[in-house]
Protein backbone atom coordinates (compact mmCIF):
# COMPACT_ATOMS: atom_id res chain seq x y z
CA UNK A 1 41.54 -78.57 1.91
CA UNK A 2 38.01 -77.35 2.21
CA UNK A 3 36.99 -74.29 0.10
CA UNK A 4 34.71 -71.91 1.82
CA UNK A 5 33.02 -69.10 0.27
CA UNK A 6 31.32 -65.98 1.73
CA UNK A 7 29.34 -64.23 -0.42
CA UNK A 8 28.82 -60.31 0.71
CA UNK A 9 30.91 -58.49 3.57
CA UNK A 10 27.54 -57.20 4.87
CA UNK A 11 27.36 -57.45 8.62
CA UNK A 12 26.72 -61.28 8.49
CA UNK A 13 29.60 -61.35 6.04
CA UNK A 14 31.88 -59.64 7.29
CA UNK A 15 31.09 -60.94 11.55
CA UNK A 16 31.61 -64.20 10.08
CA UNK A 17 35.02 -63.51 8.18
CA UNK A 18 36.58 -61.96 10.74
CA UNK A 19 36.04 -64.79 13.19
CA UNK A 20 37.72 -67.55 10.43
CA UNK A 21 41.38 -66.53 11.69
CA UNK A 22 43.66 -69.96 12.22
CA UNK A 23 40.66 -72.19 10.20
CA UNK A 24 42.02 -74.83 8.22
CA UNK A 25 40.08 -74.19 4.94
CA UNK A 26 40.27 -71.96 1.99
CA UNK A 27 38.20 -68.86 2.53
CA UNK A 28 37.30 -66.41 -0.06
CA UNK A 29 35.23 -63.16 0.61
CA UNK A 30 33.40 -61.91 -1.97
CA UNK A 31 31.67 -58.45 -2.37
CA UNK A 32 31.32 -55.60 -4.90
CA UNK A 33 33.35 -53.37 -3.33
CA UNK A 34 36.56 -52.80 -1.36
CA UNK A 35 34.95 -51.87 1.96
CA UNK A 36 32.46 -52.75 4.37
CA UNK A 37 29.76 -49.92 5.56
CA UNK A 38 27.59 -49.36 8.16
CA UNK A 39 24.27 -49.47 6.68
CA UNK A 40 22.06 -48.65 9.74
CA UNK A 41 24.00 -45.16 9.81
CA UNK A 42 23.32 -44.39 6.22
CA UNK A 43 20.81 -41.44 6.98
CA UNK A 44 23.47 -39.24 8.26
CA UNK A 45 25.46 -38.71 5.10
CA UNK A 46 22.16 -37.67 3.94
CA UNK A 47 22.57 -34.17 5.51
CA UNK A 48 26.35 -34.36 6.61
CA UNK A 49 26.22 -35.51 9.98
CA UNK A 50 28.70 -37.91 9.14
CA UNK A 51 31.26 -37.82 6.01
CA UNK A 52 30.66 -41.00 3.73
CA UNK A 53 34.13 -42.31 4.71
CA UNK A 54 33.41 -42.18 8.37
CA UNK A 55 30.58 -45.23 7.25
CA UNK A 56 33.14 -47.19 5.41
CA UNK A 57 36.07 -49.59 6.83
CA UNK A 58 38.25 -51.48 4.19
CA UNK A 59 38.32 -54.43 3.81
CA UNK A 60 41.68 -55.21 3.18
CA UNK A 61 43.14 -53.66 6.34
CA UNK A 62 40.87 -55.61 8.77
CA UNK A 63 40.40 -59.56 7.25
CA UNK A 64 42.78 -62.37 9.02
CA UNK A 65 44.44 -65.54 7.33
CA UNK A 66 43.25 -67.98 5.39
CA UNK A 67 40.43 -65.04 4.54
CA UNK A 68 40.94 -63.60 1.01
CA UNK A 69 39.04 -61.55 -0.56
CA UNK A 70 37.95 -60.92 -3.98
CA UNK A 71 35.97 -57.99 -5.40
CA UNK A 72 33.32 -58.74 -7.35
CA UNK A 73 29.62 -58.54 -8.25
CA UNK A 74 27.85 -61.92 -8.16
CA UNK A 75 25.99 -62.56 -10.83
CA UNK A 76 24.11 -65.96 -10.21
CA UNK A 77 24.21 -68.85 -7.69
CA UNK A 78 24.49 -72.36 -8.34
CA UNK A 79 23.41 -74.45 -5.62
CA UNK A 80 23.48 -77.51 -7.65
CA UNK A 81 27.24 -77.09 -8.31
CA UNK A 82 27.95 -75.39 -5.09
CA UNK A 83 29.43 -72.32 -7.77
CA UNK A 84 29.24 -68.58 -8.01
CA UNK A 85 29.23 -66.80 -11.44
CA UNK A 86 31.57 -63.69 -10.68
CA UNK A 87 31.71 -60.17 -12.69
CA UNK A 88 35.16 -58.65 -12.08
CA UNK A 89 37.48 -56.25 -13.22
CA UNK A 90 39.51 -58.68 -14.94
CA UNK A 91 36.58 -60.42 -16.26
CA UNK A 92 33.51 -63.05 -15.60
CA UNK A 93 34.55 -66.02 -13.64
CA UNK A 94 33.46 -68.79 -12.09
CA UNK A 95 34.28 -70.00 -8.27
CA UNK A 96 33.10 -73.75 -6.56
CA UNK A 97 33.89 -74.26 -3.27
CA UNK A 98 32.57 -76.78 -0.92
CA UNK A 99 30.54 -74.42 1.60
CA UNK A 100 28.91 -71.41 1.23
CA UNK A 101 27.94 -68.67 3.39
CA UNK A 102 25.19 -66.50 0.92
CA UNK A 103 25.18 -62.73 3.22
CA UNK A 104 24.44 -61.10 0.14
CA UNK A 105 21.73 -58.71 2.58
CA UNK A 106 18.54 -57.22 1.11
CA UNK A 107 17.01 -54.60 -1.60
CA UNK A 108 14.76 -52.32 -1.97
CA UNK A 109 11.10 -53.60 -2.12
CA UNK A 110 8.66 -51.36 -4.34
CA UNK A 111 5.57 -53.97 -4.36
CA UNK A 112 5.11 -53.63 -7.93
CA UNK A 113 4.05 -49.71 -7.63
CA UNK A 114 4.05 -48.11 -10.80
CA UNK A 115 6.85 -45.09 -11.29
CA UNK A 116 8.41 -45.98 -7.30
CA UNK A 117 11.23 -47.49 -8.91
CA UNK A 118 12.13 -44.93 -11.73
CA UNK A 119 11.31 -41.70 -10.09
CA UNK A 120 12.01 -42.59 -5.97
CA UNK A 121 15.45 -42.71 -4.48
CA UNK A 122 16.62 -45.32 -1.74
CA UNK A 123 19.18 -45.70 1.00
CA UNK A 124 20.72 -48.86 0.56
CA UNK A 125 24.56 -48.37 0.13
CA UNK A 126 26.97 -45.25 0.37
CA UNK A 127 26.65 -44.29 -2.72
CA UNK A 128 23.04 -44.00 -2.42
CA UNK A 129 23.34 -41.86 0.32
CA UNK A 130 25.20 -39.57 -1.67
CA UNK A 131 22.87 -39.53 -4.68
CA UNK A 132 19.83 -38.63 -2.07
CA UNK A 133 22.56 -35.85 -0.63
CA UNK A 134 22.85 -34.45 -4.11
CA UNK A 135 18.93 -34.75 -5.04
CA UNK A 136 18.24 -32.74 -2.17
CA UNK A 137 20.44 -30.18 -3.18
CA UNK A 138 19.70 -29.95 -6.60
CA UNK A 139 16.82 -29.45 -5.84
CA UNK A 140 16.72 -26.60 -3.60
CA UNK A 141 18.80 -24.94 -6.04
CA UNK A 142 16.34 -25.68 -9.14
CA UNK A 143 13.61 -23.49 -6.87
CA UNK A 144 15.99 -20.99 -6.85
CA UNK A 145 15.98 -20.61 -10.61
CA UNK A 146 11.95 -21.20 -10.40
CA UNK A 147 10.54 -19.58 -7.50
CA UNK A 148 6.99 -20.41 -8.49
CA UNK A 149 7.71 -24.26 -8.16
CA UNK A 150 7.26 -24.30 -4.40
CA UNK A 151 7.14 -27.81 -4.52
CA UNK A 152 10.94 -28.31 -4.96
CA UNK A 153 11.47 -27.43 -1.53
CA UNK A 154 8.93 -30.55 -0.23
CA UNK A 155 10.83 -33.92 0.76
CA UNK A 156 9.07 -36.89 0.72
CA UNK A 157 9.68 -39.99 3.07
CA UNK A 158 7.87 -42.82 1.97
CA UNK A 159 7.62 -45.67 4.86
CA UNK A 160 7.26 -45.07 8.63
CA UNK A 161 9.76 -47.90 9.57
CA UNK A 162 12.86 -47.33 11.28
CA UNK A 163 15.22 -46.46 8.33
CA UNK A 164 12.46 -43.75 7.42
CA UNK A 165 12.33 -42.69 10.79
CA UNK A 166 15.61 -41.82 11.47
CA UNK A 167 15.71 -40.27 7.76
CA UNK A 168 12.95 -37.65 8.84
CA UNK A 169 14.06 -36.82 11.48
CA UNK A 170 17.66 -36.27 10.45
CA UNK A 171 15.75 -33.94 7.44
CA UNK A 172 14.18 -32.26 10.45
CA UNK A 173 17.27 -31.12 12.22
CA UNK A 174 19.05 -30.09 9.51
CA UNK A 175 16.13 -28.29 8.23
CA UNK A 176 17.52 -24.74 9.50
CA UNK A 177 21.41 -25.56 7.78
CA UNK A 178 19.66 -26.04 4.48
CA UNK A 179 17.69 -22.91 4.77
CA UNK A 180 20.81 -20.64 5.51
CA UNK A 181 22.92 -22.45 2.61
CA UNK A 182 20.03 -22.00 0.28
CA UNK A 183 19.14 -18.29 1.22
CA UNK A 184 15.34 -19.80 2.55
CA UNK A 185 13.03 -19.92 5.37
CA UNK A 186 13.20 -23.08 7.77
CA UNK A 187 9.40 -23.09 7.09
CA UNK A 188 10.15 -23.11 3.25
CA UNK A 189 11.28 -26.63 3.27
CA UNK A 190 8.17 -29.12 4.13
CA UNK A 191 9.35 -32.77 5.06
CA UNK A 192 6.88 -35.33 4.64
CA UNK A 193 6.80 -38.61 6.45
CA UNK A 194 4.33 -41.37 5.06
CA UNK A 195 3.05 -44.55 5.98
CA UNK A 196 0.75 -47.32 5.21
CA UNK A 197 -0.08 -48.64 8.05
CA UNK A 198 -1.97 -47.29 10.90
CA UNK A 199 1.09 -45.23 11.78
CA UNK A 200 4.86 -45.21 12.60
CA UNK A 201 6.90 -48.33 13.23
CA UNK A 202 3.66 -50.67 13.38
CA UNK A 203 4.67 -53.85 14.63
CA UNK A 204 7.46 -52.47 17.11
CA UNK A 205 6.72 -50.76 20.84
CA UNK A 206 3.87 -48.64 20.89
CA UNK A 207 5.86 -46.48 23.61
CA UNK A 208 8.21 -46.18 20.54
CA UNK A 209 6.00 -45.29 18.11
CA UNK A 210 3.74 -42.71 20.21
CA UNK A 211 7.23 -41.08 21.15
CA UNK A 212 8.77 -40.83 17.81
CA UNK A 213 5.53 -39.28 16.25
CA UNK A 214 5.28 -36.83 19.02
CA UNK A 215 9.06 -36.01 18.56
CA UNK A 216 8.92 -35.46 14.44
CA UNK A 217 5.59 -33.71 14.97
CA UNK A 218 6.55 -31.52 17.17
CA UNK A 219 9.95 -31.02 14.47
CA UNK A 220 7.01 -29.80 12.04
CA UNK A 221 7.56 -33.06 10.10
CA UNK A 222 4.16 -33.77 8.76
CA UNK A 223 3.41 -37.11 9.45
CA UNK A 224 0.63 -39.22 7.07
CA UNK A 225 -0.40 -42.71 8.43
CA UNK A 226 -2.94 -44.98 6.90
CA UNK A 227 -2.18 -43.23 3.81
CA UNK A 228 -0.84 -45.54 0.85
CA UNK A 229 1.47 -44.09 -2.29
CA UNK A 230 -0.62 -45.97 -5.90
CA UNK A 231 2.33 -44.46 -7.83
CA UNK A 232 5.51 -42.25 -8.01
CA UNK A 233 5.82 -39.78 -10.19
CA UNK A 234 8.60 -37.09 -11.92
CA UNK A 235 7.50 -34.38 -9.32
CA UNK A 236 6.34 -36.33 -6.46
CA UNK A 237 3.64 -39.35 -5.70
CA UNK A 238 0.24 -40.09 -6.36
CA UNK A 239 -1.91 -41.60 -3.42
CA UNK A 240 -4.46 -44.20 -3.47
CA UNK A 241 -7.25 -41.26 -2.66
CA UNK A 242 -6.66 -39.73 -5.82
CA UNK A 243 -4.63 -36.82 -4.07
CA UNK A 244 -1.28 -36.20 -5.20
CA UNK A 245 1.68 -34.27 -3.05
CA UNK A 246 3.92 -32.49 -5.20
CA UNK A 247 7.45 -32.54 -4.01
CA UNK A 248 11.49 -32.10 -5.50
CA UNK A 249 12.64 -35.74 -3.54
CA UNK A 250 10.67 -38.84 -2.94
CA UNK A 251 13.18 -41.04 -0.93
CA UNK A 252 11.37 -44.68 -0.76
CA UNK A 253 11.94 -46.60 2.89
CA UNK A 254 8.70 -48.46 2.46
CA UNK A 255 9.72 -52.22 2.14
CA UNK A 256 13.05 -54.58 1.80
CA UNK A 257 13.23 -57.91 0.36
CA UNK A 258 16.37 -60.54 0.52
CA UNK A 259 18.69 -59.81 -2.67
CA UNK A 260 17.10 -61.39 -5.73
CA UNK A 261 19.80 -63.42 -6.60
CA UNK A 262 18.50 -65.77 -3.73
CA UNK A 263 15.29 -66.35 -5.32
CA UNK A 264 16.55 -66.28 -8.75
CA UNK A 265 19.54 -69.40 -7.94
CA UNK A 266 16.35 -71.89 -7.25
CA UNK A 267 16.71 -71.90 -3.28
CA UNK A 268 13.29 -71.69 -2.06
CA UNK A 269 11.94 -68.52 -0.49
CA UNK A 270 9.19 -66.88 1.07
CA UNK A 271 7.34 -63.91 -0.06
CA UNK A 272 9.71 -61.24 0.51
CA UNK A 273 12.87 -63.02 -1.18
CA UNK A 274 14.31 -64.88 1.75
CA UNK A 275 15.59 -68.01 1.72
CA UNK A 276 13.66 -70.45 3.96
CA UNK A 277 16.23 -72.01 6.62
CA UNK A 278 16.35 -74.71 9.21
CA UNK A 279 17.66 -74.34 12.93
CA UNK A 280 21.19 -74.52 11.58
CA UNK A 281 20.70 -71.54 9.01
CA UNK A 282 20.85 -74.15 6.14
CA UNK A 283 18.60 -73.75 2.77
CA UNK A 284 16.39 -76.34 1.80
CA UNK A 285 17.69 -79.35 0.44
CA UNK A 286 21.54 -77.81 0.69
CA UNK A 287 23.56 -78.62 4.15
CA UNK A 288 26.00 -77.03 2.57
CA UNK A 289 24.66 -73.97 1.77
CA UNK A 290 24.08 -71.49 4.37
CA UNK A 291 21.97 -68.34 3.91
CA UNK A 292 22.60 -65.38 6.96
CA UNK A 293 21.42 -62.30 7.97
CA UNK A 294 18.76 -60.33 5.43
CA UNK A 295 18.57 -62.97 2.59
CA UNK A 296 17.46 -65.58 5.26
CA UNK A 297 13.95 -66.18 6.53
CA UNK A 298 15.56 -67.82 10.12
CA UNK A 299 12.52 -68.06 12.90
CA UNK A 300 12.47 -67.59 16.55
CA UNK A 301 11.21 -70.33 18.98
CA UNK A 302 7.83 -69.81 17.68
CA UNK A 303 8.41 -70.06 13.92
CA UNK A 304 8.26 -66.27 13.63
CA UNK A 305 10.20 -65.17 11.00
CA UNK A 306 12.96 -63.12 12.45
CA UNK A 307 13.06 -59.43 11.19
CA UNK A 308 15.80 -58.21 9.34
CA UNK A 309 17.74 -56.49 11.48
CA UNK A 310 21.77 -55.68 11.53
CA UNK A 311 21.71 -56.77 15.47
CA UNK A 312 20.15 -60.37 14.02
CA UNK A 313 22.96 -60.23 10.76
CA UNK A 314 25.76 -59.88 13.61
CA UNK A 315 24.68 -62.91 15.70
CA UNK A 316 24.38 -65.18 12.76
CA UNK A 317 27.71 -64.45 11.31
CA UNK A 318 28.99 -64.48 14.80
CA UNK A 319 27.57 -68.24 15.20
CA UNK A 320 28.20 -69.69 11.30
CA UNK A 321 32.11 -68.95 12.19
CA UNK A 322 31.48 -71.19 15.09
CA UNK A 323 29.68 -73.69 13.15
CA UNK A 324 32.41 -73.26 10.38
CA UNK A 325 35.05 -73.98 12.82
CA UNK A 326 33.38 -77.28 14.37
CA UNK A 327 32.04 -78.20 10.95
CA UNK A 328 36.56 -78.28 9.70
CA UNK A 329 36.94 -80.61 12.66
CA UNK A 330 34.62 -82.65 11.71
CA UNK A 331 32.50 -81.95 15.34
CA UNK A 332 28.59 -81.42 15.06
CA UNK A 333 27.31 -77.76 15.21
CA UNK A 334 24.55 -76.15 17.41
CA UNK A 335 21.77 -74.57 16.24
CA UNK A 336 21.42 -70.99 15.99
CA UNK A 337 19.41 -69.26 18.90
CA UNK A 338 18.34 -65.54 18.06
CA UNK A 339 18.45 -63.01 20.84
CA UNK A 340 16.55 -59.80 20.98
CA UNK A 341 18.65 -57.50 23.22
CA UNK A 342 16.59 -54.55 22.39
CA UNK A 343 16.03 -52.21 19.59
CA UNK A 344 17.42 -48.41 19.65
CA UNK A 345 16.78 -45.22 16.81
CA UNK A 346 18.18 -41.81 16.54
CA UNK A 347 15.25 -39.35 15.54
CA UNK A 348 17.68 -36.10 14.66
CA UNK A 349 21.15 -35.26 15.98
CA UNK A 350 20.77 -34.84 19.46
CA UNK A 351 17.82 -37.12 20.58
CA UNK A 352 16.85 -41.26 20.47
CA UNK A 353 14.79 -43.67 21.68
CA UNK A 354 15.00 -47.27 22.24
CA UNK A 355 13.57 -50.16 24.33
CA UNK A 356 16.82 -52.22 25.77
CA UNK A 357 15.90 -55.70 27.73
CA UNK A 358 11.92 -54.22 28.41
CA UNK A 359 13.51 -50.73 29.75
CA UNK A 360 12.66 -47.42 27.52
CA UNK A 361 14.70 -45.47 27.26
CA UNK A 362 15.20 -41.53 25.72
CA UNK A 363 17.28 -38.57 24.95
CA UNK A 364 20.57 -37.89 24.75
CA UNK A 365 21.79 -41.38 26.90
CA UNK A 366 20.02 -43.60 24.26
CA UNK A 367 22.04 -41.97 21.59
CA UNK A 368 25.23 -42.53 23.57
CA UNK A 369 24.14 -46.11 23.71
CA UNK A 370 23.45 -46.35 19.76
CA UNK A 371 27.19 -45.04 18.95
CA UNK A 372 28.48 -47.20 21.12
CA UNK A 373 26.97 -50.11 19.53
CA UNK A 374 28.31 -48.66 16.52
CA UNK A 375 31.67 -48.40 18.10
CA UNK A 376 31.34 -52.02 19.37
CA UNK A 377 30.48 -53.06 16.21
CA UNK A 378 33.51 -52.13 14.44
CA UNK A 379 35.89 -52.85 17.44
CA UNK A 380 34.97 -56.44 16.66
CA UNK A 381 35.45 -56.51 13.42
CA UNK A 382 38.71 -53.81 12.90
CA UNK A 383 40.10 -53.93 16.23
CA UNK A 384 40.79 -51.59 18.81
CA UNK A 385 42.64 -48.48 16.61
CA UNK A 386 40.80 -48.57 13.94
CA UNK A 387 37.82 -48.19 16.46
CA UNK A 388 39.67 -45.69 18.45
CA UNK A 389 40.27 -43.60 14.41
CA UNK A 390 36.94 -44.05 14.25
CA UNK A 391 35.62 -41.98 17.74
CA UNK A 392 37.99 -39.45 17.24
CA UNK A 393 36.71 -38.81 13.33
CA UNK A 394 33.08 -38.76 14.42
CA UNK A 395 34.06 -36.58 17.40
CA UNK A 396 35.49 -33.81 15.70
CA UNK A 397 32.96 -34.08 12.96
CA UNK A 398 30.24 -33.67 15.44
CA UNK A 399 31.77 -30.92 17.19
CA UNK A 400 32.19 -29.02 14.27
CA UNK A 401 28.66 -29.45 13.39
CA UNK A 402 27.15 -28.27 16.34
CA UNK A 403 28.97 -25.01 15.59
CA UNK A 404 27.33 -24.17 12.93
């Protein structure tokens, strides 16, 4: 029987597990840890809109036979050998199958700028969220102890793209909460927002980005385009002027790049760590190697490379279970055909924007729309109670913040 190996329960991971039920194969599921989260929700944690749990669904409770899964940090791909090095609890071991699905998603990208790395915090799992929750804090509470260092009540955002977007304005709204719990002025805490380019989400809408700069300005958020961070330092970041803004929290959204254990297993990649991939999602040189979601460089009918998006990561796990399935019964697979259905933020609580099928769209409707995606989302993957646990947990939550 045919050994099949997903590596990372990401959402190309995991949309591609769950669809394996009845498949005549071995399937193992690999991924550091017991649950799958909802990365593109990750800035609410930051300031408590959501618990950290609410984010997370194990993965135990929702995977269907033959799917097993196996928790583990993998530390190097074989393509060669079609094998995975594996860092347990048990141990290191090895696993070979016969396909492989790599979904290991993406990391971080700090284009070599000195002190980013050491000094900046990132949003990139749940328990990064947490540490950026804490930072926040602790800081506050350090200017407390040292009312001269006004600068530990700045927040910095570095990077104007969505995830950075949503971040500030998040800050924004709970800008008034922090100020009560830390015995300070709403105008005490300064949030920052910078960017590189010649403003907010360059490349998307422009309807989207005019809106969303009006919306965080308007929040006070102070908003920097065409301004670029040369390095990060201990108490804040240095730009490429010479200027330097002081501040208790640098939280770096500037840049991702596929996981590095792509590029470091031979397969070959483009610039920002993704693994180059024909119409069928399949590395170079290795049909049986396929590479999903934000570790692959896939490309539209134009050759464009596709961005890395969760809405992309769901499609292509949705269609390698599909091309699993056929590929067990020995039919021929059909290439994978992206779809753009539209793109949606939240900037703060109570307010979103998004462009769905060439319609904008604002206000409290388009954040309807973006939980129920979220809602969707896990429906598909945990079924209908868990989704149903789910609404009623975020409903209560959210009522209980707007009271206070």
């Amino acid at each position: 029987m045919k050994h099949i190996v997903i590596l990372g329960a990401g959402y190309a991971g995991i949309s591609a597990a769950v669809k394996l039920r009845g498949i005549k194969a071995d399937v193992t599921l690999v991924n550091h840890h017991s649950y799958h989260h909802l990365t593109t929700l990750l800035h609410q944690p930051v300031v408590g809109r959501r618990e950290y749990r609410d984010l997370s669904l194990p993965l135990k409770g929702i995977l269907p036979e033959p799917v097993r899964f196996l928790r583990g940090r993998v530390l190097k791909i074989v393509p060669q050998a079609n094998s995975i090095e594996i860092q347990t609890r048990e141990g290191r071991q090895s696993l070979t199958c016969d396909i492989m699905l790599i979904a290991l998603g993406w990391q971080p990208q700090f284009f070599d700028i000195p002190g980013l790395r050491e000094y900046g915090l990132t949003l990139d799992s749940l328990n990064s969220s947490r540490l950026v929750h804490d930072r926040i804090e602790e800081s506050l509470i350090a200017f407390d102890d040292n009312p001269e260092e006004k600068w530990r009540t700045r927040i910095i955002v570095a990077g104007g793209g969505l995830s950075g977007v949503e971040l500030a304005g998040e800050l924004a709204d709970s800008r008034a909460e922090l100020a009560r719990t830390f015995d300070l002025q709403p105008q005490d805490i300064k949030i920052y927002l910078i960017e590189g380019s010649h403003g907010l989400l360059h490349g998307l809408d422009p309807w989207l980005a005019e809106q969303t700069t009006i919306y965080l300005q308007e929040k006070e958020v102070e908003c920097l385009a065409n301004t670029r961070i040369s390095e990060g330092l201990p108490d804040g970041v240095l730009l490429s002027d010479g200027s330097k803004i002081q501040a208790g929290v640098v939280i770096w959204t500037g840049g991702v790049r596929g996981n590095i254990l792509v590029q470091e297993s031979g397969l070959e990649v483009n610039r920002d760590g993704r693994a180059i991939v024909n119409e069928f999602l399949q590395a170079r040189e290795y049909d049986t190697i396929f590479v999903l979601g934000d570790c692959a460089a896939a490309t539209d009918e134009k050759n464009t490379v596709l961005p890395p998006t969760a809405q992309l990561a769901v499609q292509q796990g949705n269609w390698a279970a599909a091309a699993l399935h056929a590929l067990i019964k020995g039919a021929r697979i059909q290439p994978y055909r992206p779809r753009m259905e539209g793109i949606l933020l939240s900037v703060g609580r109570d307010h979103a924007l998004g462009v769905v099928r060439g319609h904008h769209i604002s206000g409290r409707i388009a954040g309807m729309l973006k939980n129920l995606i979220a809602y969707r989302h896990i429906y598909k993957i945990a079924g209908a109670f868990i989704a149903l646990k789910k609404i009623m947990e975020w409903r209560s939550y959210s009522a209980l913040m707007r009271r206070r």
